[in-house]
PDB file of N, CA and C in Angstrom:
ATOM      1  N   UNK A   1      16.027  45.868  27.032  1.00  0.00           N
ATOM      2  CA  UNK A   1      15.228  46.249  25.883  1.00  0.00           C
ATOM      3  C   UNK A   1      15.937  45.914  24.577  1.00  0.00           C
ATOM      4  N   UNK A   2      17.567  45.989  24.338  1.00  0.00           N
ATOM      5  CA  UNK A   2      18.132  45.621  23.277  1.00  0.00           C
ATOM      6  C   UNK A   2      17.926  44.239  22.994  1.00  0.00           C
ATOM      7  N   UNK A   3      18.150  43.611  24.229  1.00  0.00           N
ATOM      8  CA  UNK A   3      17.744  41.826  23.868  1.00  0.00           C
ATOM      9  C   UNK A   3      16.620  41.772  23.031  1.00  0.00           C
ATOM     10  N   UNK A   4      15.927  42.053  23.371  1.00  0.00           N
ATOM     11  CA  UNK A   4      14.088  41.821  22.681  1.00  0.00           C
ATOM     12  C   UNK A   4      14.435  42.530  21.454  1.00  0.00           C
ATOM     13  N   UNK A   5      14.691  43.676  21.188  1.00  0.00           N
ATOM     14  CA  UNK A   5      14.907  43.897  19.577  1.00  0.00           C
ATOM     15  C   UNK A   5      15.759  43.379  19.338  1.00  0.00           C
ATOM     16  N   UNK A   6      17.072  42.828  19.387  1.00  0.00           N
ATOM     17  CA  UNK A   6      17.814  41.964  18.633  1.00  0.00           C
ATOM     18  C   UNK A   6      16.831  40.080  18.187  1.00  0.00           C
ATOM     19  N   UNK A   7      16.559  40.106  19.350  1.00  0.00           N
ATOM     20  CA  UNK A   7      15.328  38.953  19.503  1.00  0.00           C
ATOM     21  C   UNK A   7      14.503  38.678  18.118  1.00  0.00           C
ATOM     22  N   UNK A   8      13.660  40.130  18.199  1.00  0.00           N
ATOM     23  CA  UNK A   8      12.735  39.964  17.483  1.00  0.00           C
ATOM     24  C   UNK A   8      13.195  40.255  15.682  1.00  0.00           C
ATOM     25  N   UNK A   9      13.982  40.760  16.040  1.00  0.00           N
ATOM     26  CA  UNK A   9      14.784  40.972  14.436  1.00  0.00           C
ATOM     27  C   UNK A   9      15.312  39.817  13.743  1.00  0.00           C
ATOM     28  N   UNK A  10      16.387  38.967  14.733  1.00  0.00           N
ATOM     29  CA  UNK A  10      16.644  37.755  14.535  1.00  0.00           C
ATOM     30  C   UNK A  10      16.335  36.424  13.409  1.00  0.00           C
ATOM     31  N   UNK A  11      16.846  36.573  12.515  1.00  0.00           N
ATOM     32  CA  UNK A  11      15.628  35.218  11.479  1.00  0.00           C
ATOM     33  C   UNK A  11      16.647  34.240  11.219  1.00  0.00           C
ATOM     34  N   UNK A  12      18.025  33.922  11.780  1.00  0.00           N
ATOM     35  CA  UNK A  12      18.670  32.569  12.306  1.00  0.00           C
ATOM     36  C   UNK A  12      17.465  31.095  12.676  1.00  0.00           C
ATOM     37  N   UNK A  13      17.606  30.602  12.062  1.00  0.00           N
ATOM     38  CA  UNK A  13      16.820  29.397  12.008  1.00  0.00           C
ATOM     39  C   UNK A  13      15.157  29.394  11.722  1.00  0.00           C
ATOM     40  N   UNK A  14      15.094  30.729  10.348  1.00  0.00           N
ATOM     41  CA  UNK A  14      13.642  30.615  10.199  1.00  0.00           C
ATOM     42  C   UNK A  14      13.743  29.306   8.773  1.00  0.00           C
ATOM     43  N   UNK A  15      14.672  29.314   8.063  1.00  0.00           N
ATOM     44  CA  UNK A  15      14.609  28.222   7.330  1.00  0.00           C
ATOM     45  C   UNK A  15      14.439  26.469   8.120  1.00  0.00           C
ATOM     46  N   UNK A  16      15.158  26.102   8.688  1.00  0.00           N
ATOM     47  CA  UNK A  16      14.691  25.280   9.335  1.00  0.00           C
ATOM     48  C   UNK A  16      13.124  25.557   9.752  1.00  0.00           C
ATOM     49  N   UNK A  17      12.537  25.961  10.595  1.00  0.00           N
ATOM     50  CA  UNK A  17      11.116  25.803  10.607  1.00  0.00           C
ATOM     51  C   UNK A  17      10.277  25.630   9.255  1.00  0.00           C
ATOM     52  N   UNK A  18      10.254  26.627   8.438  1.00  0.00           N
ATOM     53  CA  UNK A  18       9.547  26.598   7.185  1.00  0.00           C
ATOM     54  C   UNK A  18       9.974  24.992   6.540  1.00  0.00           C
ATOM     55  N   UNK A  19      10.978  24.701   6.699  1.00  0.00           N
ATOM     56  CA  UNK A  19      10.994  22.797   6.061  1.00  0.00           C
ATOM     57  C   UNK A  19      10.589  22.128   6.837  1.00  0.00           C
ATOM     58  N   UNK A  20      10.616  22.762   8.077  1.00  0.00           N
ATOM     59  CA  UNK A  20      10.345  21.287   9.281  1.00  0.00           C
ATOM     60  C   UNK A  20       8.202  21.430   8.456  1.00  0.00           C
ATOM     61  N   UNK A  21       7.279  22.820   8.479  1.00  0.00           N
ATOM     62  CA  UNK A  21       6.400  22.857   8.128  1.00  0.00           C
ATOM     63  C   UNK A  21       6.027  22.393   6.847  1.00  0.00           C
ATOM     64  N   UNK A  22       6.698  22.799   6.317  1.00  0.00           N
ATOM     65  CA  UNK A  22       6.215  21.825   4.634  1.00  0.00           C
ATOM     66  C   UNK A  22       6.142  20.494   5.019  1.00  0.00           C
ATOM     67  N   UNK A  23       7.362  19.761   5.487  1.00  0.00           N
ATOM     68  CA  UNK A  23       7.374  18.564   5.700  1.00  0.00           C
ATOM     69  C   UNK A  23       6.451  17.928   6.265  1.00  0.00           C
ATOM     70  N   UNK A  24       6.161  18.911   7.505  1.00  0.00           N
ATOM     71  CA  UNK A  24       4.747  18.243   8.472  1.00  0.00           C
ATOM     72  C   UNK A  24       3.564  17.946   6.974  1.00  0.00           C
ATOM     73  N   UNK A  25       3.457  19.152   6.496  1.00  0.00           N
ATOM     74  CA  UNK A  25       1.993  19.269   5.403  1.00  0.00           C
ATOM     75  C   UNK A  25       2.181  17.930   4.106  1.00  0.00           C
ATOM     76  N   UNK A  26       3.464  17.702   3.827  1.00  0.00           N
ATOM     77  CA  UNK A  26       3.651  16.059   3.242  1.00  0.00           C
ATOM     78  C   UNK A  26       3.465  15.161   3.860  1.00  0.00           C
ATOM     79  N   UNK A  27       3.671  15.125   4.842  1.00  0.00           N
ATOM     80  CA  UNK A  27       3.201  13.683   5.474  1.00  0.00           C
ATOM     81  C   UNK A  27       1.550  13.712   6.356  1.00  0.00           C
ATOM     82  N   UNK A  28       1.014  14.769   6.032  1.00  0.00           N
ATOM     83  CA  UNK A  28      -0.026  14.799   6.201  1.00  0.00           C
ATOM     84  C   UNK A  28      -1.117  15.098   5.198  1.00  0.00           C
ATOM     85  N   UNK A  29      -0.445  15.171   4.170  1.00  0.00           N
ATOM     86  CA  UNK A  29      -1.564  14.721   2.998  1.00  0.00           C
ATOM     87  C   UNK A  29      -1.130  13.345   2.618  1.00  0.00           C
ATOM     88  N   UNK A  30       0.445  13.051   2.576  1.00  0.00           N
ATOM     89  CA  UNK A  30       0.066  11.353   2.164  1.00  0.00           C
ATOM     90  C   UNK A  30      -0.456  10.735   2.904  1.00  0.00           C
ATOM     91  N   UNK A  31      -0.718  10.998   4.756  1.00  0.00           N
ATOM     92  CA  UNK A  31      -1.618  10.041   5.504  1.00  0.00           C
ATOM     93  C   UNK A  31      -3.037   9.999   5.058  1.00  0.00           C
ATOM     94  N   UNK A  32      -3.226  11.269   4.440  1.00  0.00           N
ATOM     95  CA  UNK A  32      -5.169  11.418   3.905  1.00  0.00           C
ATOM     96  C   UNK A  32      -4.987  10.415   2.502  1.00  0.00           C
ATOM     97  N   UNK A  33      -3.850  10.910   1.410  1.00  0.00           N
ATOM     98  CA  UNK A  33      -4.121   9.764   0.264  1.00  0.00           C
ATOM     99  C   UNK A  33      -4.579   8.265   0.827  1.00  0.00           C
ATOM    100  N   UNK A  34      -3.709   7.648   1.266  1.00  0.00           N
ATOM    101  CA  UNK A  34      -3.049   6.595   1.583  1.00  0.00           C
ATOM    102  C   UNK A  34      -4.534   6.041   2.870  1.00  0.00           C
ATOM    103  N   UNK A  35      -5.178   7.222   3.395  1.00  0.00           N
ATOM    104  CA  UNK A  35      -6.322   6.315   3.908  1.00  0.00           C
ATOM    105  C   UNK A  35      -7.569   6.557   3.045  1.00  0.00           C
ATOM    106  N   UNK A  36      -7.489   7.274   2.014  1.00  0.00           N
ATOM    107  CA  UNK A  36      -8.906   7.085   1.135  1.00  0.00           C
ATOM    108  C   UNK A  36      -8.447   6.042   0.262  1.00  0.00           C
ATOM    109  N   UNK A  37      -7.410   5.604  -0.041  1.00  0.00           N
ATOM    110  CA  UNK A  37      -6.724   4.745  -1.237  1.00  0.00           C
ATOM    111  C   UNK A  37      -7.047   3.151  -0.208  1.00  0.00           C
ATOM    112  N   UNK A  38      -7.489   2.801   0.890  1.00  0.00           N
ATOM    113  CA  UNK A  38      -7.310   2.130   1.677  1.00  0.00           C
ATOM    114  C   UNK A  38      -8.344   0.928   0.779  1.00  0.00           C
ATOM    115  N   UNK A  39      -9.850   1.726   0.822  1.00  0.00           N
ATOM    116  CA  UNK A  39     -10.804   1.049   0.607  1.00  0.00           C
ATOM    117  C   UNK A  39     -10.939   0.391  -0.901  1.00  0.00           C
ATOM    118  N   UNK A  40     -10.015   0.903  -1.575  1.00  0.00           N
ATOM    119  CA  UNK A  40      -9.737   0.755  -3.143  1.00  0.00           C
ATOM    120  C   UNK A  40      -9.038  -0.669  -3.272  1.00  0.00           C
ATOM    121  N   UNK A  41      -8.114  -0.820  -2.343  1.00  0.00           N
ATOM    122  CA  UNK A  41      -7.248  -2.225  -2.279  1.00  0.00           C
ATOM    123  C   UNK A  41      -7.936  -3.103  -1.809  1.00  0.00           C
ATOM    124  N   UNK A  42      -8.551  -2.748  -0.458  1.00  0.00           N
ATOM    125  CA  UNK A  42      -9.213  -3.433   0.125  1.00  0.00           C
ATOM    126  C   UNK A  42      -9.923  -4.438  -1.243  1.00  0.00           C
ATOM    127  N   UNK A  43     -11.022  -3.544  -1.524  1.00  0.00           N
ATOM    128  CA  UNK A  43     -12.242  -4.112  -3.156  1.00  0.00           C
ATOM    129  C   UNK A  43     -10.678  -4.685  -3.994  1.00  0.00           C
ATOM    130  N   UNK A  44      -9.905  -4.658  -3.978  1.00  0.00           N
ATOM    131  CA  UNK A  44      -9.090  -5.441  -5.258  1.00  0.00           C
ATOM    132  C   UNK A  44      -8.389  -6.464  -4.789  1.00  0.00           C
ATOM    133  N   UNK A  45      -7.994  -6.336  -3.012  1.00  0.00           N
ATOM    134  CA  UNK A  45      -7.848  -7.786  -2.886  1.00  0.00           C
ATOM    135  C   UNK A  45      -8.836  -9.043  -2.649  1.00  0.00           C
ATOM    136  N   UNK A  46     -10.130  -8.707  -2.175  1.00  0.00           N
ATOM    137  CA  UNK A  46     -11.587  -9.022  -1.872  1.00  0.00           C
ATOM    138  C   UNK A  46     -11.749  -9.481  -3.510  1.00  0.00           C
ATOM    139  N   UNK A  47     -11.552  -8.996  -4.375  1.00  0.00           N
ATOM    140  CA  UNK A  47     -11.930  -9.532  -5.686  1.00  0.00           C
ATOM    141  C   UNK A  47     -10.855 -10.501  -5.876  1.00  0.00           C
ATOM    142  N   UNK A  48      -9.993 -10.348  -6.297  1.00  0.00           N
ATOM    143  CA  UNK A  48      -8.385 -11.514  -6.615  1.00  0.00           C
ATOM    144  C   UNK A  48      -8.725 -12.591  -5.629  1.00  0.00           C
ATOM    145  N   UNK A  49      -9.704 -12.581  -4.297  1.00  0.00           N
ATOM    146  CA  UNK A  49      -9.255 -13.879  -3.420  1.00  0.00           C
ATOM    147  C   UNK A  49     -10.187 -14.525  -3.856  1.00  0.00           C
ATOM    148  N   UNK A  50     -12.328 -14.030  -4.482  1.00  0.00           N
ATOM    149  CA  UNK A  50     -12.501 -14.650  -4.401  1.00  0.00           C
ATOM    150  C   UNK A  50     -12.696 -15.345  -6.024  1.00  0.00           C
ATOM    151  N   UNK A  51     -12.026 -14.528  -7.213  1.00  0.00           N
ATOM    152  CA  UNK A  51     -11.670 -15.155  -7.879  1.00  0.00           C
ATOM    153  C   UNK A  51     -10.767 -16.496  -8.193  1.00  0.00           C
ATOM    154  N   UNK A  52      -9.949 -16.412  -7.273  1.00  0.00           N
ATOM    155  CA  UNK A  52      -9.215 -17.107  -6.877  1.00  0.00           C
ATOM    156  C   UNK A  52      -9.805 -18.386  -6.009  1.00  0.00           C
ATOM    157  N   UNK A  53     -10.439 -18.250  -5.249  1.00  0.00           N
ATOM    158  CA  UNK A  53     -11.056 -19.737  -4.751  1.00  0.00           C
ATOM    159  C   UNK A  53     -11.726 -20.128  -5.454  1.00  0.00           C
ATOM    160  N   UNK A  54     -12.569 -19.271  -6.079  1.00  0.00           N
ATOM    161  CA  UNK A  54     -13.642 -19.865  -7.527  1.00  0.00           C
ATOM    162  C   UNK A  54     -12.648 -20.968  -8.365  1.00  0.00           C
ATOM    163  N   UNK A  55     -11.582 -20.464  -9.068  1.00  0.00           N
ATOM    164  CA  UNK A  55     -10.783 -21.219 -10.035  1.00  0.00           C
ATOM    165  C   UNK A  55     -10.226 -22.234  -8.973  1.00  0.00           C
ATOM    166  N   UNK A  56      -9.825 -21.945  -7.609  1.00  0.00           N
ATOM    167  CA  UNK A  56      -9.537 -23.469  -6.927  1.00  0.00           C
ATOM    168  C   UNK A  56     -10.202 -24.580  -7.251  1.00  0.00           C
ATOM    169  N   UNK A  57     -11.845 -24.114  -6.276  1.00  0.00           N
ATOM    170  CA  UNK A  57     -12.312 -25.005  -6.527  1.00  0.00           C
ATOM    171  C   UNK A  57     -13.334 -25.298  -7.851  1.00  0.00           C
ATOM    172  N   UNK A  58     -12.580 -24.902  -8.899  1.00  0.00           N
ATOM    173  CA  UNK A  58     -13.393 -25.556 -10.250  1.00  0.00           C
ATOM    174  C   UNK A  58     -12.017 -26.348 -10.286  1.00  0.00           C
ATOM    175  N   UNK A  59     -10.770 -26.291 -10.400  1.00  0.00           N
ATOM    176  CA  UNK A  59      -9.621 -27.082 -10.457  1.00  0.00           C
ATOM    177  C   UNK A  59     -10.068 -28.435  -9.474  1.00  0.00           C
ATOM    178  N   UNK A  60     -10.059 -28.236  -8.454  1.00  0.00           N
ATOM    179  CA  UNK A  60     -10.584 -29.349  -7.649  1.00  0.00           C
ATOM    180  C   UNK A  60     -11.727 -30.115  -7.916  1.00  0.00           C
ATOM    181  N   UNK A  61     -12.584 -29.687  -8.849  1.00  0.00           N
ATOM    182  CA  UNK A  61     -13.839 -30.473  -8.650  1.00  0.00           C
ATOM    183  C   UNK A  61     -13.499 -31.471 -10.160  1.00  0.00           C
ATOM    184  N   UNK A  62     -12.165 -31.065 -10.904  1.00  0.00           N
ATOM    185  CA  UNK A  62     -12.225 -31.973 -12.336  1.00  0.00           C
ATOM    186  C   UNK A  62     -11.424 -33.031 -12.237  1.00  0.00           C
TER     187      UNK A  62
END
C-alpha cells in the first residue's frame, strides 16, 4: 500500500511529459499551417510557370 502512495505522490518526470506535450501540439499545428499554406504556393508557382512560358515563347517567336 506504501508503494502506491509513494507512486501516486511522485511528480519526478512530470516536466518532461508536459514538453514532450507542448511539443507534440507544435508540430501539430505547423503540420495544419503548412497544409492549408499548400494550395497558396501551389497558385504562385502555377502562375510564375505560366508567365514564364508566355515570355518564352514571345522571346522565341521575335
Amino acid at each position: 500500500m506504501r508503494f502506491i502512495t509513494n507512486f501516486v505522490r511522485d511528480e519526478q518526470g512530470q516536466d518532461l511529459i508536459e514538453y514532450t506535450l507542448l511539443l507534440a501540439f507544435v508540430a501539430l499545428a505547423s503540420a495544419a499551417l503548412f497544409m492549408s499554406a499548400g494550395g497558396s504556393i501551389t497558385n504562385i508557382w502555377t502562375t510564375a510557370n505560366s508567365r514564364l512560358a508566355a515570355a518564352s515563347s514571345e522571346a522565341a517567336s521575335q
